[in-house]
C-alpha atoms as a PDB file:
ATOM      1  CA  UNK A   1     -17.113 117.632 204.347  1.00  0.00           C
ATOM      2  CA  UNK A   2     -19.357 115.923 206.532  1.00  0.00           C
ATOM      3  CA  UNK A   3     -17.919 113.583 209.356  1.00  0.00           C
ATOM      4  CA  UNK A   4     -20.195 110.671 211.683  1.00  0.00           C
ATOM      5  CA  UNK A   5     -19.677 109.175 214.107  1.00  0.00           C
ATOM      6  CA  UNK A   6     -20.849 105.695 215.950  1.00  0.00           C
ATOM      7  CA  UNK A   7     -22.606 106.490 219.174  1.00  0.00           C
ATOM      8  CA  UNK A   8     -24.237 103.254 221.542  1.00  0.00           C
ATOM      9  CA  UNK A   9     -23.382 101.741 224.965  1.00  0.00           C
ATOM     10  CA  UNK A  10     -20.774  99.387 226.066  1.00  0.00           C
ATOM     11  CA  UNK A  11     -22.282  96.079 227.612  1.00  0.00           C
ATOM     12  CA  UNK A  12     -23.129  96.032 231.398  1.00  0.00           C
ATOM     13  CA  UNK A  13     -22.055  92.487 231.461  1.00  0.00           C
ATOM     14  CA  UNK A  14     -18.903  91.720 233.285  1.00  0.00           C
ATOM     15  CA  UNK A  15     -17.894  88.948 231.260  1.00  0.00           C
ATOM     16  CA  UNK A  16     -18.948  90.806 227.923  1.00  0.00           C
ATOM     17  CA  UNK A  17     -18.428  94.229 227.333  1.00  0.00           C
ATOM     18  CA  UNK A  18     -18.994  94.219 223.778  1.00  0.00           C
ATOM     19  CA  UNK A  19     -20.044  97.654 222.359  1.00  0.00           C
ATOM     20  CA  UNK A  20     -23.688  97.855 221.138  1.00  0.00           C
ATOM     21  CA  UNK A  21     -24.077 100.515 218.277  1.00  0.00           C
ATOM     22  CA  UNK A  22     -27.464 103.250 219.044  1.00  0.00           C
ATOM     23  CA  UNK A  23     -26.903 105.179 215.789  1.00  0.00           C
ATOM     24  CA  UNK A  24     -24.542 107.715 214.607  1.00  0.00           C
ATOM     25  CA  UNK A  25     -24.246 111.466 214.434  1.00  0.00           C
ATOM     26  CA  UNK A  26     -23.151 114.106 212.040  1.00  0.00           C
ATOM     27  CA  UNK A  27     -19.964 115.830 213.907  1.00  0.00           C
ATOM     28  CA  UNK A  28     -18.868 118.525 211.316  1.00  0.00           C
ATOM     29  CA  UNK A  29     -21.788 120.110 208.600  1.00  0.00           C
ATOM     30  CA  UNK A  30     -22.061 119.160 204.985  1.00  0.00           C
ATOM     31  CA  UNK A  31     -22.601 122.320 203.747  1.00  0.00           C
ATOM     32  CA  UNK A  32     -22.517 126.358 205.684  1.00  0.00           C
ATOM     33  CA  UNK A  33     -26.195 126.342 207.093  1.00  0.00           C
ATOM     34  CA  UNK A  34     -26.272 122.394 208.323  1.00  0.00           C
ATOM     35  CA  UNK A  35     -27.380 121.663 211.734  1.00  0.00           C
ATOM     36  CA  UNK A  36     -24.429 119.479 213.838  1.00  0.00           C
ATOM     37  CA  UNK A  37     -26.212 116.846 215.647  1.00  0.00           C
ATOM     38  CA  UNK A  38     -25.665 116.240 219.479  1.00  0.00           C
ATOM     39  CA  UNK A  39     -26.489 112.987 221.054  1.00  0.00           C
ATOM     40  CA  UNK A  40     -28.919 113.371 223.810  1.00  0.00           C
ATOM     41  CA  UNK A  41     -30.779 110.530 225.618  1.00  0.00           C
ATOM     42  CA  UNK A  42     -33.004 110.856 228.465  1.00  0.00           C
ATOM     43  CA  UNK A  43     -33.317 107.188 228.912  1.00  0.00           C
ATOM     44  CA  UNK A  44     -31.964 104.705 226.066  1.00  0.00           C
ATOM     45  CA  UNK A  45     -34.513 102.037 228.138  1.00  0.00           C
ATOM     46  CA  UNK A  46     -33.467  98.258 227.971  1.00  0.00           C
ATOM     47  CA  UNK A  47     -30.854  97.462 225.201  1.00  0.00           C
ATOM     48  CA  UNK A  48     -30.370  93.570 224.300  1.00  0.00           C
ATOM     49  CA  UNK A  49     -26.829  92.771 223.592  1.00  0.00           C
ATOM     50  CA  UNK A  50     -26.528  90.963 220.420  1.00  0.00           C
ATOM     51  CA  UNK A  51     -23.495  88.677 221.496  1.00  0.00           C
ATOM     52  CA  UNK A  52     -24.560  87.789 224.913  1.00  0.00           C
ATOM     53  CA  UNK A  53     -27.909  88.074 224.719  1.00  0.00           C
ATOM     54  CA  UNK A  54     -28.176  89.796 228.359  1.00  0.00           C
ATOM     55  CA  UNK A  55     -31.021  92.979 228.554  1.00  0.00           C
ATOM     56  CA  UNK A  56     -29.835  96.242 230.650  1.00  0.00           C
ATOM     57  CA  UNK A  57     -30.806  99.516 231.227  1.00  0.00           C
ATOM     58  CA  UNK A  58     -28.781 102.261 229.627  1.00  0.00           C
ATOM     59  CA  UNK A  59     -29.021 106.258 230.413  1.00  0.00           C
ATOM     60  CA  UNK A  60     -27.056 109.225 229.169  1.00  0.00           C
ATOM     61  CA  UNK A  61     -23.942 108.892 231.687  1.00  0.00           C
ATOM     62  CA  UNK A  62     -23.987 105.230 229.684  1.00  0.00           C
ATOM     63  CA  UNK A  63     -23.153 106.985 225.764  1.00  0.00           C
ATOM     64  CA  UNK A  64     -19.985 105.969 224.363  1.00  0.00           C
ATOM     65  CA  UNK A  65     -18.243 106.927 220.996  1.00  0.00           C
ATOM     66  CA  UNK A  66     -17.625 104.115 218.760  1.00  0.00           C
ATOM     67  CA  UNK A  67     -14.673 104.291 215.864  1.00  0.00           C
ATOM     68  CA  UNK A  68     -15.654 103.142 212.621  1.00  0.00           C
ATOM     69  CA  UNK A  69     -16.179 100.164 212.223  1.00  0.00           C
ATOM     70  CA  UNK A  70     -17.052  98.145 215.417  1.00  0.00           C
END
């Protein structure tokens, strides 16, 4: 059984801090053979946050895991 996961960053801004979802990844294979995938980013760049609207730059160090759902 296959199992993803939410990956993204949490907002930089103070009064914010809402969680911004980057993508998911797969966390257990489907089938014997299936590649798990590992999140990796060298630079995520500048990420808009939907609720406040404020731009920041986000790196590895910045990755979060999300439940499902948010």
């Amino acid at each position: 059984m296959s199992e993803e996961r939410s990956y993204g960053v949490e907002c930089k801004n103070a009064e914010c801090h809402t969680g911004i979802i980057l993508g998911s990844y797969m966390t257990r294979p489907q089938r014997g053979g299936d590649l798990v995938s590992f999140v990796v980013v060298k630079k995520a760049g500048l990420v808009k946050c939907p609720i406040c609207k404020k731009e920041y730059e986000y790196d590895q160090s910045d990755i979060r895991e999300f439940p499902k759902g948010v």
